[in-house]
Protein backbone atom coordinates (compact mmCIF):
# COMPACT_ATOMS: atom_id res chain seq x y z
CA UNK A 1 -11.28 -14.92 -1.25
CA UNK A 2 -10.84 -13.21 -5.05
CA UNK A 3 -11.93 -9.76 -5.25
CA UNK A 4 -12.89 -8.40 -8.11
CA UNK A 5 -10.34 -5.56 -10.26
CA UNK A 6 -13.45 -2.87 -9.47
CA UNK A 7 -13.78 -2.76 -5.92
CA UNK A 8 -14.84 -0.16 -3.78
CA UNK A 9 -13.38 1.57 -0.87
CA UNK A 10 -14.84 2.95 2.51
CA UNK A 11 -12.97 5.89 4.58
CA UNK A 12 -14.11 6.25 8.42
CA UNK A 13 -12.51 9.24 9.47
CA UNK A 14 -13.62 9.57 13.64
CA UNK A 15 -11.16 10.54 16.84
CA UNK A 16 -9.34 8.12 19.23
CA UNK A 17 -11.16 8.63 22.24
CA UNK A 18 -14.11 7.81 20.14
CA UNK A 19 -15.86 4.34 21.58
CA UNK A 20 -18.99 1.73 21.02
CA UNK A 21 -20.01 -1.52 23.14
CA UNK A 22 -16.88 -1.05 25.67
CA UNK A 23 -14.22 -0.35 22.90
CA UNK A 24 -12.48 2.08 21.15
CA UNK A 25 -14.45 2.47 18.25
CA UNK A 26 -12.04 1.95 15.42
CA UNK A 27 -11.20 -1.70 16.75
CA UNK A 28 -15.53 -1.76 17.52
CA UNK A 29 -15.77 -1.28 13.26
CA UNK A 30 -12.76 -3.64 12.57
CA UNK A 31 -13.96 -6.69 14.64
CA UNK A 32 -17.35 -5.89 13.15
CA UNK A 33 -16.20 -5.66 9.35
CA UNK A 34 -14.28 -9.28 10.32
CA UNK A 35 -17.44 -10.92 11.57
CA UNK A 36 -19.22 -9.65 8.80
CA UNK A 37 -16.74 -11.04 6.47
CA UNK A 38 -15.26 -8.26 4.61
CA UNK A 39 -12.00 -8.47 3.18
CA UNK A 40 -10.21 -6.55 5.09
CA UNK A 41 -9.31 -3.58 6.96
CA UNK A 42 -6.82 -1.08 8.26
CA UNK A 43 -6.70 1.40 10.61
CA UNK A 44 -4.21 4.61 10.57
CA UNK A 45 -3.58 7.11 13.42
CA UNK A 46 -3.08 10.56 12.08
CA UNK A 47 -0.89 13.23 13.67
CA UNK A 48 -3.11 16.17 13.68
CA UNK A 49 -5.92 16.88 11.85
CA UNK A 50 -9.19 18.57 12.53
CA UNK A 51 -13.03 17.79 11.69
CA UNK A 52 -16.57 19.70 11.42
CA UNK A 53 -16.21 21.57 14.69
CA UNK A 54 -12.76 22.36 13.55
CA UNK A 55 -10.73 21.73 16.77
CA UNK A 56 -7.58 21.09 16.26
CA UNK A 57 -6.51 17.66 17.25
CA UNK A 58 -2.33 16.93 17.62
CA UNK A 59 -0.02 15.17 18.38
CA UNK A 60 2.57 18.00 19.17
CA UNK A 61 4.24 17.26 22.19
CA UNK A 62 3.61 20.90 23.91
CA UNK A 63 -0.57 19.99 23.29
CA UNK A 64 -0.70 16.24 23.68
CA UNK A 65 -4.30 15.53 22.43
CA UNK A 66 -6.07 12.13 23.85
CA UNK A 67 -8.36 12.34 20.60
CA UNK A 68 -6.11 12.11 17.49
CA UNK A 69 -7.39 11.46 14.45
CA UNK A 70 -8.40 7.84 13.26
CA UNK A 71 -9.08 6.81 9.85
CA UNK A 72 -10.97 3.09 8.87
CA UNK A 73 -9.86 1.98 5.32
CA UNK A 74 -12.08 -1.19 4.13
CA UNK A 75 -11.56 -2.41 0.69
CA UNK A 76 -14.76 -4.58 -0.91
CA UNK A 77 -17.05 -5.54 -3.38
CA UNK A 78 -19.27 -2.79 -3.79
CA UNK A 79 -22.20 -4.41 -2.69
CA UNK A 80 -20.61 -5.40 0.82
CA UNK A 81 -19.31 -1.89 1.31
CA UNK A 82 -22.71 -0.69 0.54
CA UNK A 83 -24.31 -3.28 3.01
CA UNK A 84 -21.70 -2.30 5.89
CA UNK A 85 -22.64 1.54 5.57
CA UNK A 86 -25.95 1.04 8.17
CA UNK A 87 -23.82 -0.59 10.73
CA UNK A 88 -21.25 2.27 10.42
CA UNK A 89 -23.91 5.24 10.24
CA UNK A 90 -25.48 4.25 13.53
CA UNK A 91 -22.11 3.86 15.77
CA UNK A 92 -20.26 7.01 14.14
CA UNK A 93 -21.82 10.03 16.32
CA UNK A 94 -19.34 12.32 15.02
CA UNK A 95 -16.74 11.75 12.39
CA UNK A 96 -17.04 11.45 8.29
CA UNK A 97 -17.42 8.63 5.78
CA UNK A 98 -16.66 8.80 2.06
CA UNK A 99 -17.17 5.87 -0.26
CA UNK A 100 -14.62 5.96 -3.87
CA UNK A 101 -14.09 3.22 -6.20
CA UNK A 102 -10.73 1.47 -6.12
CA UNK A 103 -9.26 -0.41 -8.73
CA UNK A 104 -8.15 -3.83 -6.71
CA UNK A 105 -4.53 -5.12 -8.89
CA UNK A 106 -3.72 -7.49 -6.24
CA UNK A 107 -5.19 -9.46 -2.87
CA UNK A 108 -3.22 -11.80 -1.74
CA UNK A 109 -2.29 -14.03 1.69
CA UNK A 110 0.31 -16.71 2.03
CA UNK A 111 -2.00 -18.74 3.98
CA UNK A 112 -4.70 -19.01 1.05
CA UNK A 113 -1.63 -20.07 -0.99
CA UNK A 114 -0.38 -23.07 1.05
CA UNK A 115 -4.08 -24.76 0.86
């Protein structure tokens, strides 16, 4: 797959316990964004954070929280972000999503390379 240099790139931010069709939700929007076949995606566990109902979530070891933060990075086309936004806005309940253009200097795999 080539990508072109002006991509764009879609934040998820949502909590760990957070879930959809029998999974935890961040691994619900990565299978998804894989079947959909978007270039890719990464998912990054935060150590404390908090959100709109400003709880703080961390992962001190006095206050182990079961809900850290989560954030879902997917890097596209524009128009593939754009078309993946429905399918996140009706599994995120509670969370936030931001959208920012990203300037894409390299996408590569060693297995596209050996074909």
């Amino acid at each position: 797959m080539i990508l072109p240099e002006e991509g764009q790139l879609l934040r998820i931010f949502i909590g760990e316990s957070d879930r959809h069709g029998g999974l935890p939700l961040y691994e619900w929007i990565v299978r998804e964004a894989r079947r959909r076949g978007l270039a890719g995606a990464t998912v990054l566990r935060g150590i404390a954070g908090f959100g709109a109902g400003s709880r703080i979530h961390t992962a001190n070891i006095l206050r182990m929280s079961l809900d850290l933060p989560i954030i879902v990075e997917i890097i596209d086309k524009p128009e593939l972000i754009e078309a993946f936004l429905p399918v996140v806005d009706g599994v995120v309940k509670e969370g936030l999503v931001t959208t920012e253009k990203a300037h894409i200097k390299l996408y590569r795999s060693l297995k596209s390379e050996q074909v």
